[in-house]
C-alpha atoms as a PDB file:
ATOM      1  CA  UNK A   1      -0.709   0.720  30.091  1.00  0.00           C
ATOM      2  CA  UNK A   2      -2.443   3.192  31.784  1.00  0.00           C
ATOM      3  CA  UNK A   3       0.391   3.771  34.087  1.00  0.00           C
ATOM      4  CA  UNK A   4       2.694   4.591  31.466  1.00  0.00           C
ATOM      5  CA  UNK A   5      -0.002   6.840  29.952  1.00  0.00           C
ATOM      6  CA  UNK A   6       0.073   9.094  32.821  1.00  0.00           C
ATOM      7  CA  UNK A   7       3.308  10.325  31.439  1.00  0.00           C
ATOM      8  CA  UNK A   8       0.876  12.390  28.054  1.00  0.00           C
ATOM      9  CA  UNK A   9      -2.003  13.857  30.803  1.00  0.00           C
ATOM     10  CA  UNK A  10      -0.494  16.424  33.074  1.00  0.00           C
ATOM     11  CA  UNK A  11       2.112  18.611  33.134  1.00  0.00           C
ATOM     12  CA  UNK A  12       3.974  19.446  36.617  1.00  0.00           C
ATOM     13  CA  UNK A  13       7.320  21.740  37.396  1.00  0.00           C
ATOM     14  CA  UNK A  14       9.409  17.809  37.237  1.00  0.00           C
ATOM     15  CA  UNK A  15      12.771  18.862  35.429  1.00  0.00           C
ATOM     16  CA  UNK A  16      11.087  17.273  32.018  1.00  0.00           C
ATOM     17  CA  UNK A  17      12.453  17.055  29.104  1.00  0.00           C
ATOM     18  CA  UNK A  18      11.666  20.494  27.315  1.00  0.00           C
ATOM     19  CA  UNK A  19      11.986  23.709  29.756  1.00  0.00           C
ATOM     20  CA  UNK A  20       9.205  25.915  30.296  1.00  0.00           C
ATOM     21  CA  UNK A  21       6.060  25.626  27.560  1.00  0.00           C
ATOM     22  CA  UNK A  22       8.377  26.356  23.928  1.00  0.00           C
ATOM     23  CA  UNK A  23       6.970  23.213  22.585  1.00  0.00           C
ATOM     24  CA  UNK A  24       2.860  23.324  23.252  1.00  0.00           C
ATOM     25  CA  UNK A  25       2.381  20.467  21.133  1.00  0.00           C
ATOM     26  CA  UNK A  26       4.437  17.817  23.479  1.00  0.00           C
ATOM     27  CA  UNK A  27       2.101  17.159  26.458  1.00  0.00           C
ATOM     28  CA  UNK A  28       4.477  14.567  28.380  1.00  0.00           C
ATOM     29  CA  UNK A  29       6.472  15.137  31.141  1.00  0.00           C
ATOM     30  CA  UNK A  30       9.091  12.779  31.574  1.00  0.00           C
ATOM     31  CA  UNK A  31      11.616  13.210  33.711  1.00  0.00           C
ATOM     32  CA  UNK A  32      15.291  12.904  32.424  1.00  0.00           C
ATOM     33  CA  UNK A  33      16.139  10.098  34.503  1.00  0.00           C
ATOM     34  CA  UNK A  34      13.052   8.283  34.206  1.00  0.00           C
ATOM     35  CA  UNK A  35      12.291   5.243  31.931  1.00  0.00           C
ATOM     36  CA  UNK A  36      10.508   5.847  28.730  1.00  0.00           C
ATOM     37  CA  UNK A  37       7.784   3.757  27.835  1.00  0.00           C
ATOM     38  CA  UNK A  38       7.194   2.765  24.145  1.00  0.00           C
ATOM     39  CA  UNK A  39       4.111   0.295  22.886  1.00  0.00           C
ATOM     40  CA  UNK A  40       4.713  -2.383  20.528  1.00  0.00           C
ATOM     41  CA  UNK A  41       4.674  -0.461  16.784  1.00  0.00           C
ATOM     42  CA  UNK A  42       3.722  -4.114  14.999  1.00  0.00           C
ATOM     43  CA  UNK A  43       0.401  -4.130  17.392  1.00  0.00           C
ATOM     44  CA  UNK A  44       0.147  -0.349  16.414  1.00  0.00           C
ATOM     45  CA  UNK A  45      -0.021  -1.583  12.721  1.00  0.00           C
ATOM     46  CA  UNK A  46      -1.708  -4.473  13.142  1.00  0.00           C
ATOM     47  CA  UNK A  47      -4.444  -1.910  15.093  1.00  0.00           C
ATOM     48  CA  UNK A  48      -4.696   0.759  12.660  1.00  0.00           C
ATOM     49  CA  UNK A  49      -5.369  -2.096   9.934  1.00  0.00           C
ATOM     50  CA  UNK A  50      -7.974  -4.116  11.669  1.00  0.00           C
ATOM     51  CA  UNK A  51     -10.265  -0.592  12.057  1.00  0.00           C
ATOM     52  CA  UNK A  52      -9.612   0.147   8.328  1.00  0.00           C
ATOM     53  CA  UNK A  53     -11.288  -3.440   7.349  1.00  0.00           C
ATOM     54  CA  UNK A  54     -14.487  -2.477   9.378  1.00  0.00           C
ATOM     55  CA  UNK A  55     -17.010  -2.339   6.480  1.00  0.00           C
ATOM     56  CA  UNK A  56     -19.762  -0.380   9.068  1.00  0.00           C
ATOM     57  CA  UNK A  57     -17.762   2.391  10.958  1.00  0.00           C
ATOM     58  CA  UNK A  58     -16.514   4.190   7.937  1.00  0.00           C
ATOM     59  CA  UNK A  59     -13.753   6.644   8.439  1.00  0.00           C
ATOM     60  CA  UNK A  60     -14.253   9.734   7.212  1.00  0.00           C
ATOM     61  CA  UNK A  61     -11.715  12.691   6.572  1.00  0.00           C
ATOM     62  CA  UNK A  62     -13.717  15.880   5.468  1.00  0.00           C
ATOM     63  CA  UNK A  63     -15.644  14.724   2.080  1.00  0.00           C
ATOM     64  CA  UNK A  64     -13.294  12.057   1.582  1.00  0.00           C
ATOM     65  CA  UNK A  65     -13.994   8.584   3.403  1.00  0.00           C
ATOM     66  CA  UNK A  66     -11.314   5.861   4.069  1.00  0.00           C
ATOM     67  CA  UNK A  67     -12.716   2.153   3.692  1.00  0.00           C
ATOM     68  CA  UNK A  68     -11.770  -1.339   2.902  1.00  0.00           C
ATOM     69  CA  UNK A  69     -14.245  -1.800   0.182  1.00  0.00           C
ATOM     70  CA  UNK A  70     -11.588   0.690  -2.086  1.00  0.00           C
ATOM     71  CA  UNK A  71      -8.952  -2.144  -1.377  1.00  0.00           C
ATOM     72  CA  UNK A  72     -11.221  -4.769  -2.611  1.00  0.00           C
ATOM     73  CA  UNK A  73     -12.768  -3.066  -5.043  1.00  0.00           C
ATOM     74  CA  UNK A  74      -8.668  -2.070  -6.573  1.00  0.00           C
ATOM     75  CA  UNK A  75      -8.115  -6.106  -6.449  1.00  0.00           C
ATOM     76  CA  UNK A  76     -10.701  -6.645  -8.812  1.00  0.00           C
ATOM     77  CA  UNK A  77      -9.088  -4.740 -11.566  1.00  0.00           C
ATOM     78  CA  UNK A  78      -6.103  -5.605 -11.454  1.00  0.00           C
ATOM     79  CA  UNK A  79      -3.501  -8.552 -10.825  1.00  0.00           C
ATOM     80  CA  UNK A  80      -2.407 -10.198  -8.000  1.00  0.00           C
ATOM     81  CA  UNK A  81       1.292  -9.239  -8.773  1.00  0.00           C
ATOM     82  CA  UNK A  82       0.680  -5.539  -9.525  1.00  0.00           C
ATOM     83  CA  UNK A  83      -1.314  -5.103  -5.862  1.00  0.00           C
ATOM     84  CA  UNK A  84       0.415  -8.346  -4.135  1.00  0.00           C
ATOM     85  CA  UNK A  85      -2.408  -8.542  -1.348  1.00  0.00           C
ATOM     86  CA  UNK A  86      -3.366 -12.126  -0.631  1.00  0.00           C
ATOM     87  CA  UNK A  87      -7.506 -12.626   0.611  1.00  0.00           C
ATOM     88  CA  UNK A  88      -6.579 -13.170   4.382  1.00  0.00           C
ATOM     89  CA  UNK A  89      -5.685  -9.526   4.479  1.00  0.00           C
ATOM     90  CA  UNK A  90      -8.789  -8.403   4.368  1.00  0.00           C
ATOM     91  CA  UNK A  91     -10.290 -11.035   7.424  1.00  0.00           C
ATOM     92  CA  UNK A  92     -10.818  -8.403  10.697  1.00  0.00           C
ATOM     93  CA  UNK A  93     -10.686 -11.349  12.523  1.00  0.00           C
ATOM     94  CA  UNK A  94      -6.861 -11.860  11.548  1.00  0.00           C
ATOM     95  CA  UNK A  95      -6.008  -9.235  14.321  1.00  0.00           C
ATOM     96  CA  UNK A  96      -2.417  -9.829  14.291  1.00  0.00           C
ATOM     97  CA  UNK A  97      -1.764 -10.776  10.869  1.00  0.00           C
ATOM     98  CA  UNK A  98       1.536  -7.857  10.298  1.00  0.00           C
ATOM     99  CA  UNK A  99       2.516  -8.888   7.061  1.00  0.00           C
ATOM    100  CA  UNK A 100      -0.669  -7.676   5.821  1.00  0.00           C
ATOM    101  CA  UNK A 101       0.083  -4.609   7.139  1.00  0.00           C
ATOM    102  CA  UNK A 102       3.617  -4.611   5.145  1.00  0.00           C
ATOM    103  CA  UNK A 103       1.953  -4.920   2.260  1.00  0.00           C
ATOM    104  CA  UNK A 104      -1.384  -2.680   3.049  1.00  0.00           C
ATOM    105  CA  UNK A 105       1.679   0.486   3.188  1.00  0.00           C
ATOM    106  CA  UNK A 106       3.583  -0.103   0.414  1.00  0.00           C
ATOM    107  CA  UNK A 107       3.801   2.847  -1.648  1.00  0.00           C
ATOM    108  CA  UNK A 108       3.269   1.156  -4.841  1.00  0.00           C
ATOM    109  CA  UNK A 109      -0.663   0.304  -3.662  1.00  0.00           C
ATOM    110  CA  UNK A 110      -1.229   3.525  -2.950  1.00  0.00           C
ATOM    111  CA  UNK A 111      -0.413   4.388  -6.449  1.00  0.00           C
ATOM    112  CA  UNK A 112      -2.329   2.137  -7.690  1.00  0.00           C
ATOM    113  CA  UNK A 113      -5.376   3.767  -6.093  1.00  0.00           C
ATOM    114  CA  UNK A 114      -4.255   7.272  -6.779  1.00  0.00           C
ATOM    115  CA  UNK A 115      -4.408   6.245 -10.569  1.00  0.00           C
ATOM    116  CA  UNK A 116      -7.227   3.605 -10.578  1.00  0.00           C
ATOM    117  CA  UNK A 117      -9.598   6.241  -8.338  1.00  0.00           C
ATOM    118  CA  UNK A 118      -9.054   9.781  -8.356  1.00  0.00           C
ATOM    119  CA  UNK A 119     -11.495  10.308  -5.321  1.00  0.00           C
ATOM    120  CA  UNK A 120     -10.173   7.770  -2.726  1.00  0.00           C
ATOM    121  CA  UNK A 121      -8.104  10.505  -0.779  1.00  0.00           C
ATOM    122  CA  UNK A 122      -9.390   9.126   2.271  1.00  0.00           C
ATOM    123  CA  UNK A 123      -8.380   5.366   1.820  1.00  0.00           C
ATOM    124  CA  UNK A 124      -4.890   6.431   0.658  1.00  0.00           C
ATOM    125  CA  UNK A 125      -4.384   9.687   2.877  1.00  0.00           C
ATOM    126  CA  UNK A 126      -5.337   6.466   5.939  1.00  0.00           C
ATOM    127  CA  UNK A 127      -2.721   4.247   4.614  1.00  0.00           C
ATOM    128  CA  UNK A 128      -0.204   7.008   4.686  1.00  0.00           C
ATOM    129  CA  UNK A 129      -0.821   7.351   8.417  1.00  0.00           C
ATOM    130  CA  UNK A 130      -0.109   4.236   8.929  1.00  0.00           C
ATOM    131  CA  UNK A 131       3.248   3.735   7.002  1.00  0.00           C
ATOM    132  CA  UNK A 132       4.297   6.734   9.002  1.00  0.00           C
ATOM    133  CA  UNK A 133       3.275   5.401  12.655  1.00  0.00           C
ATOM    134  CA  UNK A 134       5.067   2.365  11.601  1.00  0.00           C
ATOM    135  CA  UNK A 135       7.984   2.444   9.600  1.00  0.00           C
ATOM    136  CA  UNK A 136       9.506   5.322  11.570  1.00  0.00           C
ATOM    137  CA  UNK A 137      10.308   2.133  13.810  1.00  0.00           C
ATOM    138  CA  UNK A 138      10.535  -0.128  11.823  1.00  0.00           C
ATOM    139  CA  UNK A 139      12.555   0.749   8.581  1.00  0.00           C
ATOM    140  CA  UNK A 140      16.099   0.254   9.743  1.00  0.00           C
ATOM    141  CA  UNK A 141      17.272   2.719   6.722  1.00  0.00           C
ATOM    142  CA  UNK A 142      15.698   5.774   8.547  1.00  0.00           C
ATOM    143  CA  UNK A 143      17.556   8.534   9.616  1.00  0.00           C
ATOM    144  CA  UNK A 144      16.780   9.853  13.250  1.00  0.00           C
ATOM    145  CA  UNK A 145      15.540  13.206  12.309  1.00  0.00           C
ATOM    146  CA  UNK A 146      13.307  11.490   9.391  1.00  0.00           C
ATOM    147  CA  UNK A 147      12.023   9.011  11.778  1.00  0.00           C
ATOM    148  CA  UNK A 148      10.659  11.648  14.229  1.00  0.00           C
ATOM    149  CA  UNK A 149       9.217  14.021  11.234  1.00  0.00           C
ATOM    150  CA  UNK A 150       7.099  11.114   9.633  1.00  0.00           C
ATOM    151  CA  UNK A 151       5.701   9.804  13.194  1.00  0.00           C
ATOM    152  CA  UNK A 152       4.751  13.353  14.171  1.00  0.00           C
ATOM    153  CA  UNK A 153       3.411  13.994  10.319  1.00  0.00           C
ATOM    154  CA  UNK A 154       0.770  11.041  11.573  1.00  0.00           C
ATOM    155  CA  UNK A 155       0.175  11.996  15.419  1.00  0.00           C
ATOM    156  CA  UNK A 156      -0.730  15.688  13.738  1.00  0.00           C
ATOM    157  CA  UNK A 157      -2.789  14.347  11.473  1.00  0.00           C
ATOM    158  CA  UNK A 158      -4.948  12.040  14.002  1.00  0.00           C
ATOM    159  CA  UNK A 159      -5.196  15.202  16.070  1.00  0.00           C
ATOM    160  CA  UNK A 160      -6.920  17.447  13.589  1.00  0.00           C
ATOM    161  CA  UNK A 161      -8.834  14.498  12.027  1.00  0.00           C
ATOM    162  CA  UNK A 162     -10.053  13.893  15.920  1.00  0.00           C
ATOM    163  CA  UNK A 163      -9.990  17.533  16.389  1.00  0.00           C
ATOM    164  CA  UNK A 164     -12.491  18.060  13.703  1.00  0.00           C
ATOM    165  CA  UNK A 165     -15.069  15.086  14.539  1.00  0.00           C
ATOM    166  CA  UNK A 166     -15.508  16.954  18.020  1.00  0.00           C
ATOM    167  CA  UNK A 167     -16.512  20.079  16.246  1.00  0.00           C
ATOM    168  CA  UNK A 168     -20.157  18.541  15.905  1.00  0.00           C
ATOM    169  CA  UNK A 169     -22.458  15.495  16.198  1.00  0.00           C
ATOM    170  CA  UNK A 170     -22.166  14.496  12.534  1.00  0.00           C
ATOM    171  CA  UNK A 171     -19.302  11.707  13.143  1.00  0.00           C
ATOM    172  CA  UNK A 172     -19.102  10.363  16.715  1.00  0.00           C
ATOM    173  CA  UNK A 173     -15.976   9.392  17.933  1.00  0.00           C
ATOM    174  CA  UNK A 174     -16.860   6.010  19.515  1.00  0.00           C
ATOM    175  CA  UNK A 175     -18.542   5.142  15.856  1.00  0.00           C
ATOM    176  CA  UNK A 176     -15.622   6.921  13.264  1.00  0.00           C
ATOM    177  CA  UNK A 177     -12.841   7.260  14.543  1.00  0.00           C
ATOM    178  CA  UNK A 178     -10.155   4.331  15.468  1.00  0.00           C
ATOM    179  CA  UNK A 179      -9.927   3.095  18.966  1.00  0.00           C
ATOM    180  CA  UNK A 180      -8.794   5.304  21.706  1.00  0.00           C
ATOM    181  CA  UNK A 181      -6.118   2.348  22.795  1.00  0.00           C
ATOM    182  CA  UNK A 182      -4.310   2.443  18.885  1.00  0.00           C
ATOM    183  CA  UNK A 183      -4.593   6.560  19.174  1.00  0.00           C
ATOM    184  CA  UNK A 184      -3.032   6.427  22.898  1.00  0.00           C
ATOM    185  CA  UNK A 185      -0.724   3.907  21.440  1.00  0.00           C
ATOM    186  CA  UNK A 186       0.361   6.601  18.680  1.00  0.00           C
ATOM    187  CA  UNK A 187       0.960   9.199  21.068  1.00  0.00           C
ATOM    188  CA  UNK A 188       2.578   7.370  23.490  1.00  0.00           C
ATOM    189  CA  UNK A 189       5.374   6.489  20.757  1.00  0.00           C
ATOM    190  CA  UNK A 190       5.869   9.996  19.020  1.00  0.00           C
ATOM    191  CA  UNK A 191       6.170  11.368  22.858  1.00  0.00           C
ATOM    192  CA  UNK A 192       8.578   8.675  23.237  1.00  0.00           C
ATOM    193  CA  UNK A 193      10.778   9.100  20.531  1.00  0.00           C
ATOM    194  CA  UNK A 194      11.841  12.614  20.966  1.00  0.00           C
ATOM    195  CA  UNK A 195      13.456  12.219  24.507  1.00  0.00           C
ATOM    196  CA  UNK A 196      14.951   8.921  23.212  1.00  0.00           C
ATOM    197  CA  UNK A 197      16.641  10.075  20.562  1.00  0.00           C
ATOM    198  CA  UNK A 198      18.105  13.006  23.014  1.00  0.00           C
ATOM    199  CA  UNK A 199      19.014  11.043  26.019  1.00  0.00           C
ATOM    200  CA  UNK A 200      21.330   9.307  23.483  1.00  0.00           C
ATOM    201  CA  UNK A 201      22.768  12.441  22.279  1.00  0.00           C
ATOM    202  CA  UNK A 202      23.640  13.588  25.736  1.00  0.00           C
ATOM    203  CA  UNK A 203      24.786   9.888  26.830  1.00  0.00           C
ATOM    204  CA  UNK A 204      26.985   9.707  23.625  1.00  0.00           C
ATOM    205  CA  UNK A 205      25.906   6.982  22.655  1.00  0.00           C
ATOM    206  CA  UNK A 206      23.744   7.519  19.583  1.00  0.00           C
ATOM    207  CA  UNK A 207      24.719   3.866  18.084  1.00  0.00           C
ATOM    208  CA  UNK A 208      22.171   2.764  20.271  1.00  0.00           C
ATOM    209  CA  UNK A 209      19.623   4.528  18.508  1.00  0.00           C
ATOM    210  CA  UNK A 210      17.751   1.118  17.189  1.00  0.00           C
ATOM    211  CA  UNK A 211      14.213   1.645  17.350  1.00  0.00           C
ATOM    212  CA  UNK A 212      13.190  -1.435  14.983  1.00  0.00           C
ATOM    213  CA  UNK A 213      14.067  -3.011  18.423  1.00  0.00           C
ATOM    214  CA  UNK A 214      12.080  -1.334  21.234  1.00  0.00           C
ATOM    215  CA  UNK A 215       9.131  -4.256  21.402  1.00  0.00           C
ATOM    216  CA  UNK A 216       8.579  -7.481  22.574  1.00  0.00           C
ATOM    217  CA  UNK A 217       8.549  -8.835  18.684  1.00  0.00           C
ATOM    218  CA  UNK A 218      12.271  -9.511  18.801  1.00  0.00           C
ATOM    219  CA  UNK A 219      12.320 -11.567  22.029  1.00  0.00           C
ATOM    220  CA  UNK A 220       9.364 -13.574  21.227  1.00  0.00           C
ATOM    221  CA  UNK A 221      10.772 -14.292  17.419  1.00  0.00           C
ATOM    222  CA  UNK A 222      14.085 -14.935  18.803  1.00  0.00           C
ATOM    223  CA  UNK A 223      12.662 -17.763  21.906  1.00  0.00           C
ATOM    224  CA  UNK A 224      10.578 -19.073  18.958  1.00  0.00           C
ATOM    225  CA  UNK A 225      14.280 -19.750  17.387  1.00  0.00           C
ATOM    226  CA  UNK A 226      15.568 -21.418  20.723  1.00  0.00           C
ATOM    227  CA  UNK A 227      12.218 -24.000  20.541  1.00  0.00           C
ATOM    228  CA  UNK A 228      12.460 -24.748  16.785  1.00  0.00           C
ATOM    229  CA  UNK A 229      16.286 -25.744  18.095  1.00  0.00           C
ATOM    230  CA  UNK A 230      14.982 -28.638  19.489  1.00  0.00           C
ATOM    231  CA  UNK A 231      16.181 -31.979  18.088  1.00  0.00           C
ATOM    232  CA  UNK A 232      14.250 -34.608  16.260  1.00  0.00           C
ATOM    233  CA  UNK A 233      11.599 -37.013  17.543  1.00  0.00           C
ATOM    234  CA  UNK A 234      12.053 -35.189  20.995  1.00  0.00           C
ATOM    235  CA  UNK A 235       8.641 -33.996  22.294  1.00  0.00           C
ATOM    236  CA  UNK A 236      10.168 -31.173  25.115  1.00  0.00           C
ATOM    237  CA  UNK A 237       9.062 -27.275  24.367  1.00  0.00           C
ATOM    238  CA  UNK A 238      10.366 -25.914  27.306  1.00  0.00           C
ATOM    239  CA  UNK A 239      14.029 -25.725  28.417  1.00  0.00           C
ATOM    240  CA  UNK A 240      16.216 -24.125  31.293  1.00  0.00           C
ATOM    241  CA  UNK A 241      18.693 -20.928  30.584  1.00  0.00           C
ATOM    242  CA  UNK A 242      21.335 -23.276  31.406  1.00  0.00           C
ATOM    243  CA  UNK A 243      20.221 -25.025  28.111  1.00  0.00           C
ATOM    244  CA  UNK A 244      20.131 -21.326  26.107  1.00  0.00           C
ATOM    245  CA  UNK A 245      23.696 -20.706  27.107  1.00  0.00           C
ATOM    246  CA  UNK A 246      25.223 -23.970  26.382  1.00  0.00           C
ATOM    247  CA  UNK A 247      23.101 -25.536  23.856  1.00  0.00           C
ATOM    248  CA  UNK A 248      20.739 -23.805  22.346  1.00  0.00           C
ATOM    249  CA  UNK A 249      21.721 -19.948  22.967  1.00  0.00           C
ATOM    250  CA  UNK A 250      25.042 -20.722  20.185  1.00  0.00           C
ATOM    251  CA  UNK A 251      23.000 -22.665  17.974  1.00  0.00           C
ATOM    252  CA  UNK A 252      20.504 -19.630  16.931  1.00  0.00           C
ATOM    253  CA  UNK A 253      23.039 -17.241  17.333  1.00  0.00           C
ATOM    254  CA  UNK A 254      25.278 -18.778  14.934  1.00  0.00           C
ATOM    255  CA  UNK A 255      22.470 -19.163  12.877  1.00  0.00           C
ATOM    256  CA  UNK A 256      21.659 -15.386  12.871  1.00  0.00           C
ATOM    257  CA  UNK A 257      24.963 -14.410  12.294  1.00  0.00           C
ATOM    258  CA  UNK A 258      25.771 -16.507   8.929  1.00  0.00           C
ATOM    259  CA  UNK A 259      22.359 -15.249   7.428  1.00  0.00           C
ATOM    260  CA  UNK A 260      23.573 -11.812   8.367  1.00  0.00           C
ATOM    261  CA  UNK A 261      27.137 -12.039   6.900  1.00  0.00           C
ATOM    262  CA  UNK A 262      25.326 -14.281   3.629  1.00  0.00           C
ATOM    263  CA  UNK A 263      23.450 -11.224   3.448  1.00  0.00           C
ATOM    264  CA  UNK A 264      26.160  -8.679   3.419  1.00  0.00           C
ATOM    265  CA  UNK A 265      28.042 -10.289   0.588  1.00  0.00           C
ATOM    266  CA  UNK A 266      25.352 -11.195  -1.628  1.00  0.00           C
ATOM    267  CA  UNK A 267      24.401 -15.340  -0.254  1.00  0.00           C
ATOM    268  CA  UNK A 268      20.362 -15.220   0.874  1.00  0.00           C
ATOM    269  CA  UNK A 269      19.417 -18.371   2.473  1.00  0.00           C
ATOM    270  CA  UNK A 270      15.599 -17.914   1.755  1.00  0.00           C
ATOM    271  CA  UNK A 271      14.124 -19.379   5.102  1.00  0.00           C
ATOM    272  CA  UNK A 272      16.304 -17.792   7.201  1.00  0.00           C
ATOM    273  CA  UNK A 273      15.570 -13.804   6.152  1.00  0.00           C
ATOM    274  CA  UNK A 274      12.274 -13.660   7.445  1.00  0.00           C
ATOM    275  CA  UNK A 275      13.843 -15.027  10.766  1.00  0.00           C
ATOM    276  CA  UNK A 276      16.879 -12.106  10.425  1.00  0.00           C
ATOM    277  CA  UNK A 277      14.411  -9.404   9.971  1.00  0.00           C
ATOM    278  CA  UNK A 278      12.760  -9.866  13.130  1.00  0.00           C
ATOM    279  CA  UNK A 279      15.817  -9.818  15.091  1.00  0.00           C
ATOM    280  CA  UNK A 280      17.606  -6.692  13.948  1.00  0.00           C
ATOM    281  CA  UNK A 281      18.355  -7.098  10.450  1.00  0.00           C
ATOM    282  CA  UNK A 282      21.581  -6.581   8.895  1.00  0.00           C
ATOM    283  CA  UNK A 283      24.925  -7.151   9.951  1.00  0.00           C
ATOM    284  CA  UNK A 284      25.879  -4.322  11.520  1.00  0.00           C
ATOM    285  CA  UNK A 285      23.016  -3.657  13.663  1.00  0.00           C
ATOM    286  CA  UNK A 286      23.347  -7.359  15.298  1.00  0.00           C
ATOM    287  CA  UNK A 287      27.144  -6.205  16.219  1.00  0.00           C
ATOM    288  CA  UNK A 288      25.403  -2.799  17.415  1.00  0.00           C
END
């Protein structure tokens, strides 16, 4: 982590990405051969949530303040199918509970607090944020240019909302704001993006542009698929890569590929989507 970091804290005459200073506001230097480094966006999400639900470090944002108790408070009035949050989403403890976060930045709950509370700016300004940081990853329907405006829309935001608890004593940092890992995290990814998305462009080879799948989620979701392959009544959890390419390898990926072609003309096999969404989605990004 902190190797990788190294990449946002000085700048150096390496042949980087951006000549000369034209673009002040990107701090990396990455050289154009060199690997770029991304963090997991689900752990970003699943970070960025678990410091909203902390009741006694209250974030504020100018004279607005961003809490969980507006959440709770909106469940309360009205019905589970309007705001579709279930009560684990609101245990801290439940650090890596993601589908919360799915349903914490859903557009249609933050219009339910714009219209229930006139003054919660801060919880719903917060939860903006972190739609941005994540579904410019995640949402496979993104266009490139779209994907780098919203991310940078939140890493601009953190930076004045930081910038402006410096300016005096009244909100420490260590108390107010999130953690410095999630805001590293965020920067690490927006700084990421950019060269990504150019290397491609030079390369030719923008079809590779797939950011949904730069994390670990998809390997551990899809070796999760490989176990659950394992027959009946036997009591083995591991297994060799000779198994995964004679055995078990065909058996998921057969598996992901009816789901995906069911899903292209209109058949959903309900247990299987959650499964496909993990891995890549829709049809034609599993043949990308």
């Amino acid at each position: 982590m902190r190797g990788m970091l190294q990449m946002g804290v000085v700048r150096n005459n390496a042949d980087k990405v951006f000549q000369g200073n034209i673009c002040p506001w990107f701090m990396a230097t990455i050289a154009k051969d060199a690997p770029i480094p991304v963090q997991d966006t689900i752990h970003e999400g699943a970070k960025m949530r678990t410091r909203l639900l902390k009741d006694h470090r209250r974030m504020p944002f100018g004279n607005k303040i961003a809490c969980r108790e507006n959440l709770e408070t909106l469940c309360g009035l009205v019905t589970k199918d309007q705001h579709l949050l279930q009560e684990r989403d609101f245990l801290p403890e439940d650090k890596m509970n993601y589908d919360a976060v799915s349903r914490l930045i859903r557009p249609g709950l933050r219009e339910l607090l714009k219209n229930m509370f006139q003054v919660r700016k801060g919880t719903i300004f917060y939860l903006i944020m972190m739609e941005y940081a994540t579904t410019s990853f995640l949402d496979k329907q993104m266009a490139p240019l779209e994907r780098i405006f919203f991310l940078w829309f939140a890493v601009f935001s953190v930076r004045y909302w930081r910038y402006w608890m410096m300016c005096d004593q009244a909100y420490p940092l260590a108390k107010h704001f999130f953690t410095s890992n999630a805001y590293q995290c965020l920067e690490l990814n927006a700084h990421s993006l950019v060269p990504t998305e150019l290397r491609l462009q030079e390369s030719q080879m923008t079809e590779l542009f797939l950011p949904w799948c730069f994390s670990s989620q998809q390997c551990e979701s899809y070796y999760k698929a490989l176990r659950s392959f394992t027959p009946v009544g036997s009591t083995q959890t591991n297994f060799t890569i000779g198994e995964v390419i004679t055995s078990r390898g065909w058996k998921v990926d057969a598996n992901l590929i009816a789901t995906a072609e069911g899903d292209v003309h209109g058949i959903i096999y309900p247990r299987h989507i959650a499964q496909l969404e993990r891995h890549g989605g829709t049809k034609s990004a599993m043949e990308d």
